[in-house]
Protein backbone atom coordinates (compact mmCIF):
# COMPACT_ATOMS: atom_id res chain seq x y z
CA UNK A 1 -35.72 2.21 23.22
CA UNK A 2 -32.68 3.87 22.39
CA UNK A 3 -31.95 5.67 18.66
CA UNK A 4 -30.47 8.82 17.77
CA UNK A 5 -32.87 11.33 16.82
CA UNK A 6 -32.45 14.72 15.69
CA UNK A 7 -32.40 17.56 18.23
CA UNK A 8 -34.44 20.54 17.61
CA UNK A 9 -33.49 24.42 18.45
CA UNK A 10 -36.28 26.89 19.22
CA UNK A 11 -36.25 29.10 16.15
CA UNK A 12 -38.77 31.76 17.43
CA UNK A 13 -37.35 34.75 18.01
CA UNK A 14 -39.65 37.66 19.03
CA UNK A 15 -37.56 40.12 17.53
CA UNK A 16 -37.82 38.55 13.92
CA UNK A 17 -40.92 37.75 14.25
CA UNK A 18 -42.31 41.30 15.51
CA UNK A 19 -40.59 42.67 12.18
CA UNK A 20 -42.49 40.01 9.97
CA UNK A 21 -46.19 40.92 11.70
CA UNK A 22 -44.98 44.60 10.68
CA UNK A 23 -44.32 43.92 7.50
CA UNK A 24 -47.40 41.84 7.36
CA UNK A 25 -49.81 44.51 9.08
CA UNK A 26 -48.40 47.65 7.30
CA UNK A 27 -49.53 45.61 4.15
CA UNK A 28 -51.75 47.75 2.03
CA UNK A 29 -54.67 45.68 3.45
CA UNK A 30 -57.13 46.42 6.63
CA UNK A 31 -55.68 44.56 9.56
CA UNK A 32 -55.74 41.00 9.56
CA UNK A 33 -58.12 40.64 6.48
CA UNK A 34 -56.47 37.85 5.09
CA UNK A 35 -57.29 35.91 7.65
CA UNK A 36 -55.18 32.59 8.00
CA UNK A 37 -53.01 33.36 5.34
CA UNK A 38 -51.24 36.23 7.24
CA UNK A 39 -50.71 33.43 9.92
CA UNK A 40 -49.53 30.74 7.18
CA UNK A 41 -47.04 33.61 5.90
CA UNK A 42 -46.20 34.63 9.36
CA UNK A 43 -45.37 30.91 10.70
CA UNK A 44 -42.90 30.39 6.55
CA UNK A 45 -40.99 32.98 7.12
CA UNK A 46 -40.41 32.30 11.10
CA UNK A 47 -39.70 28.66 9.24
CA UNK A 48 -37.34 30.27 6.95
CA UNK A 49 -36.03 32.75 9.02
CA UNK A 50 -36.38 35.36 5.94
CA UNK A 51 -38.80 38.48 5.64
CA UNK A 52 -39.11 37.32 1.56
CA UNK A 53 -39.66 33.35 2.15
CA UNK A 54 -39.36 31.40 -1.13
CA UNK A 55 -40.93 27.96 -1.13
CA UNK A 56 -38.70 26.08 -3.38
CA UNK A 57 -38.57 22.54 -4.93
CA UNK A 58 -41.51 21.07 -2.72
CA UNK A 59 -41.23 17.40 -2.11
CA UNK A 60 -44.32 15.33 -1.66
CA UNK A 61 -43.10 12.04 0.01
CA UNK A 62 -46.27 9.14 0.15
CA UNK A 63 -45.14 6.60 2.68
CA UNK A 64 -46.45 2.79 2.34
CA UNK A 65 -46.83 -0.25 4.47
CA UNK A 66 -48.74 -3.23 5.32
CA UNK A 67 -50.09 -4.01 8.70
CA UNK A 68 -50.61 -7.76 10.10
CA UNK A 69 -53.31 -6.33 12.03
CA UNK A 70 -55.93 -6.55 8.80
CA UNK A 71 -56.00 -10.38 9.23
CA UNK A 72 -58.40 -9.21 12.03
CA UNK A 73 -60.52 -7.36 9.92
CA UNK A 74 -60.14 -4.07 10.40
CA UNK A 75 -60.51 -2.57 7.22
CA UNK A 76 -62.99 -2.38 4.12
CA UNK A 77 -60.13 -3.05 1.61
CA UNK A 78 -57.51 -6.44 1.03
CA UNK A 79 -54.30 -5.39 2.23
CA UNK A 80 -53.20 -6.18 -1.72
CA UNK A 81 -54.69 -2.78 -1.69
CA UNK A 82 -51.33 -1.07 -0.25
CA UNK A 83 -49.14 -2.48 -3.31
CA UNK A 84 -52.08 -1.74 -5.87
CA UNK A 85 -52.01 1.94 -5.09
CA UNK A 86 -48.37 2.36 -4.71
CA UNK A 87 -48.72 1.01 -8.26
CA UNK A 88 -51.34 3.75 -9.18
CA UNK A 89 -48.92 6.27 -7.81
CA UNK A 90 -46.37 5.30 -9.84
CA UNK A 91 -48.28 5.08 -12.96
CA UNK A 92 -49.30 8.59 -11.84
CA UNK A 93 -52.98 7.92 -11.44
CA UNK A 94 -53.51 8.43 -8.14
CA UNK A 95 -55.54 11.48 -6.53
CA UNK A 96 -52.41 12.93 -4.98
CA UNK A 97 -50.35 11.99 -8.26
CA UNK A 98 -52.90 14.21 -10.14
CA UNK A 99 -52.70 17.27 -7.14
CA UNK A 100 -48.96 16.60 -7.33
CA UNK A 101 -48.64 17.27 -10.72
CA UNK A 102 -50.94 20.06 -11.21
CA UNK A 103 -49.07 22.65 -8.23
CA UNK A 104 -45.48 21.07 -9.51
CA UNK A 105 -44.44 19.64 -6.66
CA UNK A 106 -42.40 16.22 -6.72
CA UNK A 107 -43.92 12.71 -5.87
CA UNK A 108 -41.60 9.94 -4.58
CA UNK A 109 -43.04 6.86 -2.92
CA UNK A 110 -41.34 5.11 -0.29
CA UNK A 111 -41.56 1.25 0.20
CA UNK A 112 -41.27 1.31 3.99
CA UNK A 113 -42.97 -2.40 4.93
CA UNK A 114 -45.18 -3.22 1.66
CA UNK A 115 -45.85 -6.82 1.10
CA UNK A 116 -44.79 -6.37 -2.83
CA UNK A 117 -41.68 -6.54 -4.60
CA UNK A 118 -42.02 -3.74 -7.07
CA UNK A 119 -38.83 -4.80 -8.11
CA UNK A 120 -39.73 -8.14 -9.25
CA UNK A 121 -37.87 -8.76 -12.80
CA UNK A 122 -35.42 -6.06 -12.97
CA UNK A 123 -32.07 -6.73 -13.44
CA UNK A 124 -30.20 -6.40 -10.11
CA UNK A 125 -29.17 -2.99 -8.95
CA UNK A 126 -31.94 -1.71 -10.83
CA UNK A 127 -34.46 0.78 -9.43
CA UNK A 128 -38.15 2.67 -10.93
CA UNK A 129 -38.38 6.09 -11.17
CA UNK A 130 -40.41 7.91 -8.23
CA UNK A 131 -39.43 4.82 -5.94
CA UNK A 132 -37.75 4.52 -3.18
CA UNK A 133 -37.17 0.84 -1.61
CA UNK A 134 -36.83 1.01 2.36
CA UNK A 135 -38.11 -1.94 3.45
CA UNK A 136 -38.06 -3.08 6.88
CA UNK A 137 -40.26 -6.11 6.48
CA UNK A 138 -43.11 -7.00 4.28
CA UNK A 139 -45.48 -5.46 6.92
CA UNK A 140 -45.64 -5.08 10.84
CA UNK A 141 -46.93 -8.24 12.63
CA UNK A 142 -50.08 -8.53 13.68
CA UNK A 143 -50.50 -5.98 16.93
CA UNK A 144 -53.27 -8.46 18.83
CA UNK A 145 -50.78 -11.21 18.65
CA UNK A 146 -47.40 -9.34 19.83
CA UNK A 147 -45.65 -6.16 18.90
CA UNK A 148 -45.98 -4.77 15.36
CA UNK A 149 -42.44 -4.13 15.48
CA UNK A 150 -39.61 -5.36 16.72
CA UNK A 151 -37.92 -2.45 18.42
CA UNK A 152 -35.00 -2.43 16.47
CA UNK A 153 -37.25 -2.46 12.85
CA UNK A 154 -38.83 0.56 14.68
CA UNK A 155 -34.96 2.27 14.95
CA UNK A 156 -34.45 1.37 11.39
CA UNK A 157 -37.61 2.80 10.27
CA UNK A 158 -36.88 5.72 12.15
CA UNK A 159 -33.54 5.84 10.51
CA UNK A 160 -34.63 5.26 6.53
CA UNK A 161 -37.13 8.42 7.39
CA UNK A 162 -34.34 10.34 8.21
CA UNK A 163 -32.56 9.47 5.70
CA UNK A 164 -34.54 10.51 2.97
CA UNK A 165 -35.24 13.77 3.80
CA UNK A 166 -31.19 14.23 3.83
CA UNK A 167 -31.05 13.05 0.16
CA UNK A 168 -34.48 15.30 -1.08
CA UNK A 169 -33.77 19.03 -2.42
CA UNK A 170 -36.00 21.96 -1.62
CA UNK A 171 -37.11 23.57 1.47
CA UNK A 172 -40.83 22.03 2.16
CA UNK A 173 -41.86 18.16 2.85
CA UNK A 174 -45.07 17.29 1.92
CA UNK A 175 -46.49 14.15 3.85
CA UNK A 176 -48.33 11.75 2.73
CA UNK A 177 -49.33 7.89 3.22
CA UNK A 178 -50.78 4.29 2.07
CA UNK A 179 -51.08 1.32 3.92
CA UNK A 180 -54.00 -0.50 4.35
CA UNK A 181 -55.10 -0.77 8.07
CA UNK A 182 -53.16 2.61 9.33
CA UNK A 183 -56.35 4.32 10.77
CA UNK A 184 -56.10 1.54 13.22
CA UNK A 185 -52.71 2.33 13.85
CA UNK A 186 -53.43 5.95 14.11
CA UNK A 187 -56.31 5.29 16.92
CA UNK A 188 -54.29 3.46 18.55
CA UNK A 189 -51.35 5.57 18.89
CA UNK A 190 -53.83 8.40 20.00
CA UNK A 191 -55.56 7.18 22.09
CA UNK A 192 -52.65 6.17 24.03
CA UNK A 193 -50.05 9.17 23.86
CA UNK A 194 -53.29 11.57 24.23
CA UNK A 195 -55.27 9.25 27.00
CA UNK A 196 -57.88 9.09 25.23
CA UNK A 197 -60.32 5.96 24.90
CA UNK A 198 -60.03 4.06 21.62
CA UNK A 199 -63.95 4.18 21.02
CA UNK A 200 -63.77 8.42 20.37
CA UNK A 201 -60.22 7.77 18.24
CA UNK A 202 -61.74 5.07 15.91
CA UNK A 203 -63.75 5.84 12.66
CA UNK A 204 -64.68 4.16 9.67
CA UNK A 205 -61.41 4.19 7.73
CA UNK A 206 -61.66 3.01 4.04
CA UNK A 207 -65.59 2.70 4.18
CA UNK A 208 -66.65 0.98 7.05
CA UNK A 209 -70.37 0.60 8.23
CA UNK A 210 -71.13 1.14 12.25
CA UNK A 211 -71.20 -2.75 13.14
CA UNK A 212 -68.14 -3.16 11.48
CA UNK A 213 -66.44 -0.02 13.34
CA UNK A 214 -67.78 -1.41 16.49
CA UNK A 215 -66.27 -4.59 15.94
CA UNK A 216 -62.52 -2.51 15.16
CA UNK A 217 -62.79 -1.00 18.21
CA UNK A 218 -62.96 -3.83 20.13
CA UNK A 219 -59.97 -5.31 18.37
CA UNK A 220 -57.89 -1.99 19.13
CA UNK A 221 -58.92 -2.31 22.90
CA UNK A 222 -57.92 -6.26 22.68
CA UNK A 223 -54.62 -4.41 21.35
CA UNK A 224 -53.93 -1.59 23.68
CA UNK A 225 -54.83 -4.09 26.33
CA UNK A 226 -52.21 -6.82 25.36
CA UNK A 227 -49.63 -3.58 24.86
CA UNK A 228 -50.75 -1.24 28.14
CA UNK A 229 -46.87 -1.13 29.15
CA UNK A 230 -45.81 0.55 26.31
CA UNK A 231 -46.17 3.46 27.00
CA UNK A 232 -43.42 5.95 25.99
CA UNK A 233 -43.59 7.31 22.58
CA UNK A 234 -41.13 5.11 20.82
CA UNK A 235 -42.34 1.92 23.09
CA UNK A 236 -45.81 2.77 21.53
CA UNK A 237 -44.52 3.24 18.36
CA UNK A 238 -43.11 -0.06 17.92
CA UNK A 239 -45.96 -2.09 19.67
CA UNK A 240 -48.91 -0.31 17.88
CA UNK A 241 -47.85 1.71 14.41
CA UNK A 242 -46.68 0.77 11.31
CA UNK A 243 -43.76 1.30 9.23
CA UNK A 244 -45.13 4.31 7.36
CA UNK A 245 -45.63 5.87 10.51
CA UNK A 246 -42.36 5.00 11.71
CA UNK A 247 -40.61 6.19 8.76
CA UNK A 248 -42.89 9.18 8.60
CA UNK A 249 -41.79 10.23 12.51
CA UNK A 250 -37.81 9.71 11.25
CA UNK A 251 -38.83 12.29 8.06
CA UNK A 252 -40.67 14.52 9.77
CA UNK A 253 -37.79 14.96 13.14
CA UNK A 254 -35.01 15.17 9.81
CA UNK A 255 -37.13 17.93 8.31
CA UNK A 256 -37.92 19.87 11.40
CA UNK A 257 -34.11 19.80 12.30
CA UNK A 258 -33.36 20.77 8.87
CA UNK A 259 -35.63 23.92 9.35
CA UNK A 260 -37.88 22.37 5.98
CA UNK A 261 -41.51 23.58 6.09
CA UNK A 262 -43.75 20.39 7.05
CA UNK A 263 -46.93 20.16 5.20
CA UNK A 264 -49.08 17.85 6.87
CA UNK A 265 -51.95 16.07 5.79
CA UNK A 266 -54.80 14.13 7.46
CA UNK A 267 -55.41 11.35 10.32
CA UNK A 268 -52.06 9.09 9.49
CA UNK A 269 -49.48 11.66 9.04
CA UNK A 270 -51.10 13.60 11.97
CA UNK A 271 -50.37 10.46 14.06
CA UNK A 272 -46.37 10.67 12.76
CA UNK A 273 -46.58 13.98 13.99
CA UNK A 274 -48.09 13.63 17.47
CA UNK A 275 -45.26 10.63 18.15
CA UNK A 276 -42.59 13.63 16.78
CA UNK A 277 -44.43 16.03 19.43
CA UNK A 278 -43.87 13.30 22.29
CA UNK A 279 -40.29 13.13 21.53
CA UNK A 280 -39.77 16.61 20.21
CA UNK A 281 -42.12 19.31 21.18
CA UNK A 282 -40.41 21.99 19.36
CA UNK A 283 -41.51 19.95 15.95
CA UNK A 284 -44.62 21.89 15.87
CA UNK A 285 -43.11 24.93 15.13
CA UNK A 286 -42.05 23.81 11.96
CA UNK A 287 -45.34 21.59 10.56
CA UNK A 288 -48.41 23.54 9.22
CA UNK A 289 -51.51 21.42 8.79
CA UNK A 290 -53.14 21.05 5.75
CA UNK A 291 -56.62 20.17 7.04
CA UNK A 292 -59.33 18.04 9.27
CA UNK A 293 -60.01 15.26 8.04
CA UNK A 294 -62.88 13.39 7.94
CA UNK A 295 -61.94 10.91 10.07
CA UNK A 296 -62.99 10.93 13.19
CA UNK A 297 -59.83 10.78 15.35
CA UNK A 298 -58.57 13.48 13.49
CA UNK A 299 -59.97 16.36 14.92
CA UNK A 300 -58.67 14.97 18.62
CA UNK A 301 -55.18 14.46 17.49
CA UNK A 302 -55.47 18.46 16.31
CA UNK A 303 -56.37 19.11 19.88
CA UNK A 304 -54.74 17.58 21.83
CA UNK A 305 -51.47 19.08 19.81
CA UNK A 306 -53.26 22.65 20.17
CA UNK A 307 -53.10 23.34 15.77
CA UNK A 308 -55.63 24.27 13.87
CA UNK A 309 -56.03 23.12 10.20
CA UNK A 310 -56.27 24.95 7.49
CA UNK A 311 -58.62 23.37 5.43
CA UNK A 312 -62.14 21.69 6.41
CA UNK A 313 -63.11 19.79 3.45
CA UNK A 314 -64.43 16.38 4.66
CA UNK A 315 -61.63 14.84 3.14
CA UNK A 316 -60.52 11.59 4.45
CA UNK A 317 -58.39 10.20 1.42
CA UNK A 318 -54.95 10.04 2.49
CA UNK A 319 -51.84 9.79 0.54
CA UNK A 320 -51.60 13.32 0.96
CA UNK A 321 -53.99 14.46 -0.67
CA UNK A 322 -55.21 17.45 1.87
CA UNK A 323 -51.36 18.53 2.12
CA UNK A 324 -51.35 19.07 -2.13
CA UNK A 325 -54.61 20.97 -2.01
CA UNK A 326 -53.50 23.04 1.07
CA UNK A 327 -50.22 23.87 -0.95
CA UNK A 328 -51.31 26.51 -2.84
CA UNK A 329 -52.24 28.54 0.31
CA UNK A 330 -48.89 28.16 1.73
CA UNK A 331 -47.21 29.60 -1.79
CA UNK A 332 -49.67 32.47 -1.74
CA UNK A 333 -48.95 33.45 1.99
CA UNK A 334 -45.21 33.83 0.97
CA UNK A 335 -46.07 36.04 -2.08
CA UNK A 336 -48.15 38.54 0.01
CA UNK A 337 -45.21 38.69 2.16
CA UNK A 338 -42.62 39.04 -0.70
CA UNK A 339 -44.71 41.17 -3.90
CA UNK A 340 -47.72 42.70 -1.44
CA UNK A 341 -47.04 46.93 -1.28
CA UNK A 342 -46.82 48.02 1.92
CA UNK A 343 -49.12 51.36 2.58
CA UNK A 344 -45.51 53.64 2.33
CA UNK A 345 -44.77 51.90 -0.63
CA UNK A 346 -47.94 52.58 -2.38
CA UNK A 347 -48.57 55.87 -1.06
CA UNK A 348 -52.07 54.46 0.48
CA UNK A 349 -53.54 56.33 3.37
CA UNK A 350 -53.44 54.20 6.46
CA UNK A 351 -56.74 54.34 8.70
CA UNK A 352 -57.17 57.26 10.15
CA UNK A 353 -57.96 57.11 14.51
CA UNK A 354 -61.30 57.02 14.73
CA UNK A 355 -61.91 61.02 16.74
CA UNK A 356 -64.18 60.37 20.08
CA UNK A 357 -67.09 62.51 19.59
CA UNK A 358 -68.49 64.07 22.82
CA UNK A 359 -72.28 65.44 23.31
């Protein structure tokens, strides 16, 4: 499949980043006694490329889509589901509208492939506020028939992510997702890019009991079965995802090239990120992961891309959810680095060598 991604530049440099673990060690602290956050401040201002970083206007962007795969029963939920939440979202009920709101970062909800017209009754030309409409179909097709995607919708998809992130302000993306029937997707895509079988990527999704995951997996083997040529990420992509995830992968490659900070949360935006990985390896530098979900592929995908999260909650929510809770961290990791006195500053003894007594 041909499309025109972003290309990424390594932006570690040892000799920035040896002055930003100085500036974090010589912090009037013991060494490494805050833990993860030194690594979280560390990774933001290697992001950044600043010894102060400043997180400014984040962006939480919840990407939606339908999958024709549910008509095989795959998930708990209807797939009306996807179109009722972006609905809650809007309305600002939501779990990650609530998160959103309370650490001030800005929600905008992308109509990537729902099977709604949330513009229904406007006049023309007219749009809602905290929606965007970037609809490549009303949902993928259905995966154990033929492709989800055609792979031009996959380009476009990839496109519209990219896209967005050119139009949003600030210097972080925040991901998150809705779309009834993307765990399957997200199985599926790791158990193929990371080898794995689909029985150890596939959990319970939105609530289902162990016959009824048993009987999922052997629809996603029926799947990877019909698709076991397409192999390369964006072949993959386009025979097993959704458009969520295909507009997530677009966002997240835009974001990484734009040197943004990539927040990202559980199982489905995980997923965007390990097709960015296959296509872009450098991508990781940028992305910090909010936590480990729940859900059981989740900790495999974190793996097999060698991260650890920073959270370990039990969450398995979505919408980006984990990446809102997780924010906080990352804003206090660039304070310590900015406001925290170093032991000079302060006029704090520094630990003394410890004198090797003899007998």
């Amino acid at each position: 499949m041909n499309t025109s991604l972003p290309t990424l530049v390594d932006i570690r440099n040892p000799a920035f980043t040896q002055v930003l673990q100085h500036k974090i060690d010589y912090k009037t602290k013991p060494l490494g006694s805050l833990g993860r956050i030194e690594s979280v401040a560390l990774q933001v201002g290697e992001i950044l490329g600043s010894e102060s970083p400043v997180l400014v206007d984040p962006q939480m962007v919840v990407f939606a889509g339908d999958h024709g795969l549910t008509a095989r029963g795959i998930s708990a939920f209807p797939s009306d589901v996807s179109w009722q939440m972006v609905e809650n979202f809007l309305a600002g009920g939501a779990a990650v509208s609530v998160l959103a709101r309370q650490n001030k970062i800005s929600l905008t909800v992308v109509d990537c492939g729902v099977n709604h017209d949330f513009l229904a009754g406007l006049p023309a030309g007219a749009q809602r506020d905290g929606l965007l409409v970037r609809k490549v179909a009303n949902g993928t097709a259905d995966a154990s028939k033929q492709a989800a995607m055609t792979a031009e919708q996959c380009q476009q998809a990839l496109r519209n992510g990219q896209d967005i992130v050119k139009g949003l302000p600030g210097n972080a993306l925040l991901l998150g997702e809705m779309g009834i029937g993307n765990t399957s997707a997200a199985s599926m895509l790791l158990a193929r890019l990371a080898g794995l079988d689909i029985e150890v990527c596939t959990g319970a999704g939105t609530g289902l009991d162990a016959p009824a995951v048993q009987r999922k997996t052997a629809v996603l083997r029926e799947v990877l079965a019909l698709h076991a040529d397409a192999t390369a990420p964006l072949d993959a992509l386009a025979a097993l995802g959704g458009f969520e995830i295909a507009t997530m992968v677009g966002a997240v490659l835009q974001a990484a090239h734009e040197r943004r900070v990539v927040v990202v949360d559980g199982f489905i935006a995980t997923s965007a990120v390990l097709v960015a990985h296959a296509l872009q390896p450098l991508v990781l530098q940028r992305c910090v992961f909010a936590h480990r979900s729940g859900e059981r592929g989740h900790e495999f995908m974190l793996q097999h891309l060698g991260v650890q999260a920073l959270l370990d909650l039990g969450l398995r929510l979505g919408e980006g959810s984990g990446a809102a809770l997780a924010w906080p961290l990352l804003m206090s990791g660039c304070a310590i680095l900015r406001e925290m006195a170093s032991f000079e500053a302060a006029g704090v003894s520094e630990k003394t060598e410890t004198a090797t007594s003899t007998v």
